[in-house]
Protein backbone atom coordinates (compact mmCIF):
# COMPACT_ATOMS: atom_id res chain seq x y z
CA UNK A 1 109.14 88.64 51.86
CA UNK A 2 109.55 89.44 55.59
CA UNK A 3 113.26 89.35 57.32
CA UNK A 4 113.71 85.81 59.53
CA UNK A 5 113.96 86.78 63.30
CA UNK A 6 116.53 84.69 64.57
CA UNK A 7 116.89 86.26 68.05
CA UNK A 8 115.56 89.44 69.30
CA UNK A 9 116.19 90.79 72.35
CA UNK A 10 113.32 90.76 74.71
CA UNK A 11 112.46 94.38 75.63
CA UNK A 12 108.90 95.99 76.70
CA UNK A 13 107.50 97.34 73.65
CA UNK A 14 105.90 101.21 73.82
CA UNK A 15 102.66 100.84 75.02
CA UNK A 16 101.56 103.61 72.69
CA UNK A 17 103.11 101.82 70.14
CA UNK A 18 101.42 103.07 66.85
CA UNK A 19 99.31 101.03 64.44
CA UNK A 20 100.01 97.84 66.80
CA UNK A 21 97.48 94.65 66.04
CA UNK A 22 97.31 91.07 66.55
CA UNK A 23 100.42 88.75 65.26
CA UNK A 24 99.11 86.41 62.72
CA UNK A 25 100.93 84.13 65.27
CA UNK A 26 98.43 85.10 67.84
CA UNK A 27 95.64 84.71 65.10
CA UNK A 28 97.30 81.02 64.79
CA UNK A 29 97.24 80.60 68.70
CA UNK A 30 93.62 81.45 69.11
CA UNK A 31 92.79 78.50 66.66
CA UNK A 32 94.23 75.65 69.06
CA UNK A 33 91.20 77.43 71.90
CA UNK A 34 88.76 76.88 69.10
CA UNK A 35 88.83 73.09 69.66
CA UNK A 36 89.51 73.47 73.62
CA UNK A 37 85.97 75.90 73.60
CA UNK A 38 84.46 73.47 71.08
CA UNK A 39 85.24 70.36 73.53
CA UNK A 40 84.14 72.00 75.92
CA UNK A 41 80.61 73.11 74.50
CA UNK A 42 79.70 69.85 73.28
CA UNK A 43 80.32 68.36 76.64
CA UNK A 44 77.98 70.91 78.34
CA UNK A 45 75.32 70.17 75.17
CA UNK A 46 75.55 66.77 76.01
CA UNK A 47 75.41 66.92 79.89
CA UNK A 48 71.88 69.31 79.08
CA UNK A 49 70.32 67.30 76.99
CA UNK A 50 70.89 64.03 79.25
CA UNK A 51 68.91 66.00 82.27
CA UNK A 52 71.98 66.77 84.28
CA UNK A 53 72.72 70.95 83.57
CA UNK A 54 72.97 71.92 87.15
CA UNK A 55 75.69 69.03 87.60
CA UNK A 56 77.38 69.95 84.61
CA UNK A 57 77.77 73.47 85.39
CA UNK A 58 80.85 73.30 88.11
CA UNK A 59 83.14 70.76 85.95
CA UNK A 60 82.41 73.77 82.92
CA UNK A 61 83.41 76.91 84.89
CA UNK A 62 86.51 74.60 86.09
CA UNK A 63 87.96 73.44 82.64
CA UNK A 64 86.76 76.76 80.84
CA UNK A 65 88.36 78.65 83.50
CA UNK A 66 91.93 76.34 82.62
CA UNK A 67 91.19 77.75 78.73
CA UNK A 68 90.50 81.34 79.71
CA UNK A 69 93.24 81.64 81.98
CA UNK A 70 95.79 80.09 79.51
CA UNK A 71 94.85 82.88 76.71
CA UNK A 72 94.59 85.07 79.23
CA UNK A 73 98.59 84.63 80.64
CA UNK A 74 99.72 84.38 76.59
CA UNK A 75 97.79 87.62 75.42
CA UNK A 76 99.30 90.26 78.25
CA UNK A 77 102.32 88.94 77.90
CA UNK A 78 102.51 88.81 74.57
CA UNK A 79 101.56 92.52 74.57
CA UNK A 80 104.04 93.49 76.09
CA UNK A 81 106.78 91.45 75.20
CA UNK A 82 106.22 89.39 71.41
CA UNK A 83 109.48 89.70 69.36
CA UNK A 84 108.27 87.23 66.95
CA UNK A 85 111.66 85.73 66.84
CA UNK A 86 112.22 81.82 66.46
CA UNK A 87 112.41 81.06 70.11
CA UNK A 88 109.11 82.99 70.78
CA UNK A 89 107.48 81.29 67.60
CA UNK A 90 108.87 77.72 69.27
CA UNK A 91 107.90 78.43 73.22
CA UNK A 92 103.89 79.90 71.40
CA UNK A 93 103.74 76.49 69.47
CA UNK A 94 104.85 74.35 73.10
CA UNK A 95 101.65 76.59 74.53
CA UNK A 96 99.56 75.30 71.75
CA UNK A 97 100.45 71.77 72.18
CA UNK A 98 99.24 72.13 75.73
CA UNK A 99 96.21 73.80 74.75
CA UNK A 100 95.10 70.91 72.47
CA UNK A 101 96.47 68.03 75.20
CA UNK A 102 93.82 69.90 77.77
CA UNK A 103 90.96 70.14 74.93
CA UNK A 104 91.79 65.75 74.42
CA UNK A 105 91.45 65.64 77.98
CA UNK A 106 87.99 67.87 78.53
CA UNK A 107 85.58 64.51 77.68
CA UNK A 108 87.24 62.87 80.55
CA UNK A 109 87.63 65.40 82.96
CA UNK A 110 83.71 66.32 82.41
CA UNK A 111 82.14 62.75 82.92
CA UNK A 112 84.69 60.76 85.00
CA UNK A 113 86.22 63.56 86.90
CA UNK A 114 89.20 62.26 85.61
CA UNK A 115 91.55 65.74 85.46
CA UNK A 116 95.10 63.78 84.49
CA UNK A 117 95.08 65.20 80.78
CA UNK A 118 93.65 68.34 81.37
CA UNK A 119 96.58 69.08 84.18
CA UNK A 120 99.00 68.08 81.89
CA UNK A 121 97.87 70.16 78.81
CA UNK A 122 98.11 73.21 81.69
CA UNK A 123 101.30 71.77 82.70
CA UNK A 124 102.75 72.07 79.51
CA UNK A 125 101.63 75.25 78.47
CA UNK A 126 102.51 77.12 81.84
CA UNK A 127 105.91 75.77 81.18
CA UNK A 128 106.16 77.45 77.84
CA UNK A 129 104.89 80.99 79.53
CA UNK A 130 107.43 80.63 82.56
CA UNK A 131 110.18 79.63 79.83
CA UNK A 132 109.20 83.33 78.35
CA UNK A 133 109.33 85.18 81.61
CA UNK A 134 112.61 84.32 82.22
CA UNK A 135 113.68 84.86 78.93
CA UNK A 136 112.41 88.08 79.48
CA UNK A 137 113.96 88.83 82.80
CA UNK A 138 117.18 87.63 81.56
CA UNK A 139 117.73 90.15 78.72
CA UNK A 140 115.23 93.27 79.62
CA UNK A 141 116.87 94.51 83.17
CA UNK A 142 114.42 96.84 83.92
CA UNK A 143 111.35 94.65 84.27
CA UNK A 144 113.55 91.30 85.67
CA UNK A 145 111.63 91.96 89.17
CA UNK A 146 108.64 91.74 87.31
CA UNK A 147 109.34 88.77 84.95
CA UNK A 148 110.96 86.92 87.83
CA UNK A 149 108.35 87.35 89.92
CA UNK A 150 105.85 86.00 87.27
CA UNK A 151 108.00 82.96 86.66
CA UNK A 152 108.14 82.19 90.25
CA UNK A 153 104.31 82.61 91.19
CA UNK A 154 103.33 80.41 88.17
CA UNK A 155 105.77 77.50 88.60
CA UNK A 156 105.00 77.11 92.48
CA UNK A 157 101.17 77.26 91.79
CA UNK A 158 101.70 74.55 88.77
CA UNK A 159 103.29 72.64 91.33
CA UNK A 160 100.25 73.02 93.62
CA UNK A 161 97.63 71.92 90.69
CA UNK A 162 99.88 69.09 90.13
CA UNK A 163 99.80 68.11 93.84
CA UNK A 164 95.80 68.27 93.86
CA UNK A 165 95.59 65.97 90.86
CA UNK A 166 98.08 63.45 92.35
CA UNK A 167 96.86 63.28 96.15
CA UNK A 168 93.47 63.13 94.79
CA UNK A 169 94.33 60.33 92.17
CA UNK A 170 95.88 58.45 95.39
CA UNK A 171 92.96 58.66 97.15
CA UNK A 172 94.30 61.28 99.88
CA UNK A 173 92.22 64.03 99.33
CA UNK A 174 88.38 63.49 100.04
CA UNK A 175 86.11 64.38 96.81
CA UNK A 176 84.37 67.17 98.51
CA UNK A 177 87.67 69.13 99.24
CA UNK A 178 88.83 69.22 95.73
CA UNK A 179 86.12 72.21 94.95
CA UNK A 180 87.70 74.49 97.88
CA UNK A 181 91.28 73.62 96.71
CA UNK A 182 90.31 74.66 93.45
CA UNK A 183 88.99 77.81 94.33
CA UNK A 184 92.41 78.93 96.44
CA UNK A 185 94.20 78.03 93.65
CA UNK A 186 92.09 79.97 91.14
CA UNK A 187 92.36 82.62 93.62
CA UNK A 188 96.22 82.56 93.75
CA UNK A 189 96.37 82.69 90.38
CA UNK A 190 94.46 85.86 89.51
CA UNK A 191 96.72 87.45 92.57
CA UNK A 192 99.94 86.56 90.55
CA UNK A 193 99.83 89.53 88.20
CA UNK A 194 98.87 91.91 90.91
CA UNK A 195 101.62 90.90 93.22
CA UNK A 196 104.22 90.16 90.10
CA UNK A 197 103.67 93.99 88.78
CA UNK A 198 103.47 95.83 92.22
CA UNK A 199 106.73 97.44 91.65
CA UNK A 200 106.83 98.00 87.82
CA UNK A 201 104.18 97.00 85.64
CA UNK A 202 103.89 95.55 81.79
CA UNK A 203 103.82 97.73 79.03
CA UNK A 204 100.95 95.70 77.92
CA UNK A 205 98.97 97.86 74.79
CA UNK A 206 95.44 99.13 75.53
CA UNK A 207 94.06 98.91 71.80
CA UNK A 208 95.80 95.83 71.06
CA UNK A 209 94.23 93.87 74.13
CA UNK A 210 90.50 95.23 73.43
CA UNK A 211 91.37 94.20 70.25
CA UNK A 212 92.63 90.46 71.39
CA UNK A 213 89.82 90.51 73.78
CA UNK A 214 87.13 90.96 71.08
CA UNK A 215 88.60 88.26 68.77
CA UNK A 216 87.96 86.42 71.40
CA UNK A 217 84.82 86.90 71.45
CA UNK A 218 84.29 86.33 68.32
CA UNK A 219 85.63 82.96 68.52
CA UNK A 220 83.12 81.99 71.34
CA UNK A 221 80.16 83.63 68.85
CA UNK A 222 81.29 81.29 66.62
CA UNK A 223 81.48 78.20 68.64
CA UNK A 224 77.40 79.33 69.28
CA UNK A 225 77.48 79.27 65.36
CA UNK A 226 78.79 76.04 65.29
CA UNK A 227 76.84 74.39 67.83
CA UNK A 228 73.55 75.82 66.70
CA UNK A 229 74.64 73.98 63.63
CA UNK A 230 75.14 70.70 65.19
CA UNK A 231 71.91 70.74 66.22
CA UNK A 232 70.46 71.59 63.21
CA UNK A 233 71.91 68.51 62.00
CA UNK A 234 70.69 66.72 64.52
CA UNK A 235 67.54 67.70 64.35
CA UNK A 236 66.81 67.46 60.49
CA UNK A 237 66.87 63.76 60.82
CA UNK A 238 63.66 63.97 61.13
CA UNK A 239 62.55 66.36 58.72
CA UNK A 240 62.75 70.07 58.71
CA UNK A 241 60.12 72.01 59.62
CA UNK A 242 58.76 75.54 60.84
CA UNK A 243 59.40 75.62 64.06
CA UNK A 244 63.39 74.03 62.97
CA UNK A 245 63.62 77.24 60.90
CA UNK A 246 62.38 79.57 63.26
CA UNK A 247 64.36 78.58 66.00
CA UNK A 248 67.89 78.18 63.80
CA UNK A 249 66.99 81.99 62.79
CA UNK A 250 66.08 83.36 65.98
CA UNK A 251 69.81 82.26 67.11
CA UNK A 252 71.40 83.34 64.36
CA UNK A 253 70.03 86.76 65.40
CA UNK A 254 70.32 86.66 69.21
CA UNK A 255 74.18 85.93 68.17
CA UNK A 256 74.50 88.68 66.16
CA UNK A 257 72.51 91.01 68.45
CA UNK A 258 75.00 89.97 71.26
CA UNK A 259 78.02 90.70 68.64
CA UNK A 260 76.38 94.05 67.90
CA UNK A 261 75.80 95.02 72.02
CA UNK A 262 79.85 93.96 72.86
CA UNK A 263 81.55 95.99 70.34
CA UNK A 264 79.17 99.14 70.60
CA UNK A 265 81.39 99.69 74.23
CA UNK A 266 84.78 100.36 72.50
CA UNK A 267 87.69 99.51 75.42
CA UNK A 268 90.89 100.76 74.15
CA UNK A 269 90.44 104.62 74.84
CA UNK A 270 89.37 103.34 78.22
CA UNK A 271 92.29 100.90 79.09
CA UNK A 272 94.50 103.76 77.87
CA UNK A 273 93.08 106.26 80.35
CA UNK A 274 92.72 103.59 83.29
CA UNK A 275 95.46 101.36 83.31
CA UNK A 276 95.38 100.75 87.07
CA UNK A 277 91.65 99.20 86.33
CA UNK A 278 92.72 97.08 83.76
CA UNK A 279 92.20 93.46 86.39
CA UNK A 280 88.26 94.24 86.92
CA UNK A 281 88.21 94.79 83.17
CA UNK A 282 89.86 91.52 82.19
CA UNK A 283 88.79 89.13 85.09
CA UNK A 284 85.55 90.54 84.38
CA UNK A 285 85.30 88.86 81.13
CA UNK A 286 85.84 85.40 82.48
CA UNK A 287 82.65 85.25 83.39
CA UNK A 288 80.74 87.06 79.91
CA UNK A 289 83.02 84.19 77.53
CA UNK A 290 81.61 81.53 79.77
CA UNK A 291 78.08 82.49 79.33
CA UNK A 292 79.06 82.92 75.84
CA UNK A 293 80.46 78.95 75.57
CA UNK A 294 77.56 78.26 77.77
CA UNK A 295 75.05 79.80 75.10
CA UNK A 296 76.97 77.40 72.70
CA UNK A 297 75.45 74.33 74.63
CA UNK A 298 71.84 75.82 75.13
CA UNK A 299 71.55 76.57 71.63
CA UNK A 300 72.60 73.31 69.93
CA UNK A 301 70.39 71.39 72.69
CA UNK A 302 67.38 73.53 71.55
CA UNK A 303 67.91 73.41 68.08
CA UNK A 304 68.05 69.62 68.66
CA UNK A 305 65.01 69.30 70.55
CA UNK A 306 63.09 71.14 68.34
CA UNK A 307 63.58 68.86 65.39
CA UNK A 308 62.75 66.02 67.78
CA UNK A 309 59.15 64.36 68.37
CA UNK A 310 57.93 65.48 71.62
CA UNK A 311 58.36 62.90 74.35
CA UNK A 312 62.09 61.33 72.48
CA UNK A 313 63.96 64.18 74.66
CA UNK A 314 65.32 63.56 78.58
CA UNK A 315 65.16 66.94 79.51
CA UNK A 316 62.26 69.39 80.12
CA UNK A 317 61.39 72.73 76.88
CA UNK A 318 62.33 74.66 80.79
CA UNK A 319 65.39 73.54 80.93
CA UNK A 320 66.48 74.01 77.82
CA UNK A 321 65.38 77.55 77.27
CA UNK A 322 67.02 78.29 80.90
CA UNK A 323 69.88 77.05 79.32
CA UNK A 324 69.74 79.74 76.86
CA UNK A 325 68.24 82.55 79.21
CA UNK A 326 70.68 82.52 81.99
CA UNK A 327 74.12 82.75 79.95
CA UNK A 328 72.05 85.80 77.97
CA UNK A 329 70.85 87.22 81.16
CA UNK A 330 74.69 86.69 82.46
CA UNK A 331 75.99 88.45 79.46
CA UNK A 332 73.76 91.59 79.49
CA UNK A 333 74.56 92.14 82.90
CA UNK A 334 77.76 91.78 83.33
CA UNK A 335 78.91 93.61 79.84
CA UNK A 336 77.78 96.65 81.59
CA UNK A 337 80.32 95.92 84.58
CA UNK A 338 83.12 94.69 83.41
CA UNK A 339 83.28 97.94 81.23
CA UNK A 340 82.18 100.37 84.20
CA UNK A 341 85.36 100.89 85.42
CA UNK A 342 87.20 101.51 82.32
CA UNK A 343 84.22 103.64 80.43
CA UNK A 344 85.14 107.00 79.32
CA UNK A 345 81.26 107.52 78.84
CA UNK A 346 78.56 105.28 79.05
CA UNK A 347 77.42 103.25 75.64
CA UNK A 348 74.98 100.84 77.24
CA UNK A 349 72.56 102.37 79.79
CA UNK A 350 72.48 99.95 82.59
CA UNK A 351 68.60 100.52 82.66
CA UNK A 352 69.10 98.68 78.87
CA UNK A 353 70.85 95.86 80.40
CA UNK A 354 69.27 95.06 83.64
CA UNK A 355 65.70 95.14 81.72
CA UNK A 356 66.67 93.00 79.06
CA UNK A 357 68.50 90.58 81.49
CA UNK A 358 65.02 90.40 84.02
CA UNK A 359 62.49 90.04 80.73
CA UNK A 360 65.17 87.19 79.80
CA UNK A 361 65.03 85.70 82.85
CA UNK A 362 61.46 85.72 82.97
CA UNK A 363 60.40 84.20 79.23
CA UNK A 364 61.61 80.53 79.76
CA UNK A 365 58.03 80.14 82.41
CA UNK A 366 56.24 81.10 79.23
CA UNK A 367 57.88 77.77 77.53
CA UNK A 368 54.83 75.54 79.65
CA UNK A 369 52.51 77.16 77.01
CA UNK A 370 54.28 78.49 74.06
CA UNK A 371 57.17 75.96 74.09
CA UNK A 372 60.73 76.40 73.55
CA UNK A 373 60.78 78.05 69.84
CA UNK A 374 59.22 81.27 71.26
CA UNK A 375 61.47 81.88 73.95
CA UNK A 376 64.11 81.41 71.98
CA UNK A 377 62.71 83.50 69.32
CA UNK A 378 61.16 86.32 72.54
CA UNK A 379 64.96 86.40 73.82
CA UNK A 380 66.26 86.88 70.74
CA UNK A 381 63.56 90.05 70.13
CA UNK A 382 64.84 91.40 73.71
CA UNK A 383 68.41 91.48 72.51
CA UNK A 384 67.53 93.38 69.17
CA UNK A 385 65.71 95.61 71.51
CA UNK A 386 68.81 96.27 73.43
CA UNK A 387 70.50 97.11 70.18
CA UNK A 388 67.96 99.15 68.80
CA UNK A 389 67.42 101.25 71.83
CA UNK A 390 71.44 101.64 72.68
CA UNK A 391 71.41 102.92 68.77
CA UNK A 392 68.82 105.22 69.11
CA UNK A 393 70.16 106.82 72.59
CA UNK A 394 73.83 107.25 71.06
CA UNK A 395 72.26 109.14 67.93
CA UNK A 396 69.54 111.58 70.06
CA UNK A 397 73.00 112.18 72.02
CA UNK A 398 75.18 112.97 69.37
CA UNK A 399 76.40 116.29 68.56
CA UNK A 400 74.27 117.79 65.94
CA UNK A 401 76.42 118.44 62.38
């Protein structure tokens, strides 16, 4: 039975630490995102299948970016600092509460605009993280510039998010500058980290954040999983058929060619070696877990549709295999970036990527004639392409035996 941690003193841990993985307390941390993601998904289903995509795409990228950037803050830190002690285990679980007061509040924030719960689930979960920081200040010396610096930048920009939601509530900011604001803020944030560790920086653990990084990952594969399923649901009201099948398969396998293409780029030797590039790495990713969610949404709205009667659905077979093309498209592309900088050697040809992205890009004009369960079924074909051709590449370049 493993010793009680009572208090341990908050030191950087070796960031060649040996044998170092997740916590099953992080394990436990990544399941309060599964309902935030899941929240947010269903929303963005919802908003597609009632004709209104393009309108729900800003109110996404703002709440998913709150989710992202909550993990984000908990993960490095964690890397570098988790003692697993009880006051770490207490100030994770106050983060978690926050993370499922934002994922209550995502309905809201989505169709009314109303962002009072979501700003308090990130309220209470920054307060947890700055509570670390200067726990870790206090009793690691070395690093208190650092720490200090990170508990300062987070608390004055939680005090400007809660300023946006209360002039705006009181009817002193006009709607259209609440995008802008937004966008400065989001913009201070991801500057916190690089002004925080200008001076020293975290010991944060290359293999265990590619590892942290692909769980999550996995996470928003399965939230795909899960939506496609809801769909399926859905749609067997009325009877399964065919085209039902097909299209629940084809899914299943774009998912699992998308698994396949992230984890052939390995990103711990490469985060080892390039440290300095390790913000284009990780802000990079924002963008490939949103089209990830995103694919969620497309995917349950054209399972759905396909087990519908032609005519019963609001939104156009275009739309809804857009809505599936462009978080692919998204994906390929920018899988090849965000690793670029870190890449020891090159996995994924970029030729791979940018081809498969353009063909997916182009199959949704095909839906006029063939209809939605073909594209789905043609993206999913490009993606196994990608796979296949990636495989073939990294064995003719291989070192013979």
């Amino acid at each position: 039975m493993s010793e009680i941690r009572i208090h341990v003193r908050m030191t950087t841990r070796s960031v060649d630490e040996p044998h170092r993985a997740s916590s099953q307390l992080e394990l436990l941390f990544d399941l309060t995102f599964v309902v935030a993601v899941a929240s947010i998904v269903a929303q963005l289903a919802h908003g597609i299948e009632a004709g209104h995509a393009v309108a729900g795409v800003t109110p996404f990228l703002e709440v998913f970016f709150a989710i992202w950037w909550a993990w984000m803050n908990f993960t490095w830190f964690a890397s570098s600092y988790d003692t697993d002690d009880v006051s770490f285990r207490l100030l994770t679980l106050v983060q978690m509460a926050g993370v499922l007061v934002l994922a209550a509040g995502v309905p809201a924030a989505v169709h009314d605009g109303n962002l009072g719960a979501v700003t308090l689930g990130y309220l209470i979960m920054r307060v947890g993280l700055v509570a670390q920081w200067l726990r870790a200040g206090i009793e690691d010396p070395p690093s208190r510039g650092t720490a200090f610096r990170y508990a300062a930048g987070i608390s004055i920009l939680q005090v400007g998010w809660v300023l946006r939601l209360l002039l705006a509530e009181a009817g002193v900011l006009p709607e259209g500058s609440l995008l802008p604001i937004f966008l400065v803020l989001v913009a201070l944030e991801l500057t916190v980290p690089v002004v925080a560790e200008r001076a020293v920086s975290t010991t944060w653990h290359p293999h265990h954040i590619a590892e942290r990084y692909g769980l999550f990952t996995i996470i928003l594969l399965g939230e795909s999983v899960l939506a496609t399923s809801v769909g399926v649901a859905a749609a067997i009201k009325g009877g399964v058929s065919g085209s039902l099948v097909t299209i629940s398969v084809s899914g299943l396998v774009l998912l699992f060619a998308l698994w396949w293409l992230y984890f052939l780029q390995p990103a711990g030797e490469g985060l080892s070696r390039n440290r300095q590039r390790s913000y284009l790495w990780g802000y990079g990713h924002y963008f490939i877990f949103a089209a990830l969610a995103a694919l969620g949404a497309g995917l349950e709205v054209a399972v759905a549709q396909t087990g519908r009667h032609v005519g019963t659905s609001h939104v156009s077979s275009l739309t809804v295999c857009y809505a599936v093309a462009i978080p692919v498209s998204v994906f390929l592309v920018l899988l090849t970036a965000a690793h670029a900088p870190i890449a020891p050697r090159r996995v994924i040809h970029p030729a791979v990527t940018i081809v498969g992205a353009g063909l997916t890009l182009l199959l949704p004009i095909a839906s006029v004639v063939a209809g939605s369960v073909f594209v789905v079924a043609a993206i999913a074909a490009v993606c196994v392409l990608a796979v296949a051709v990636t495989t073939v590449q990294r064995r003719a370049s291989a070192p013979s035996q």
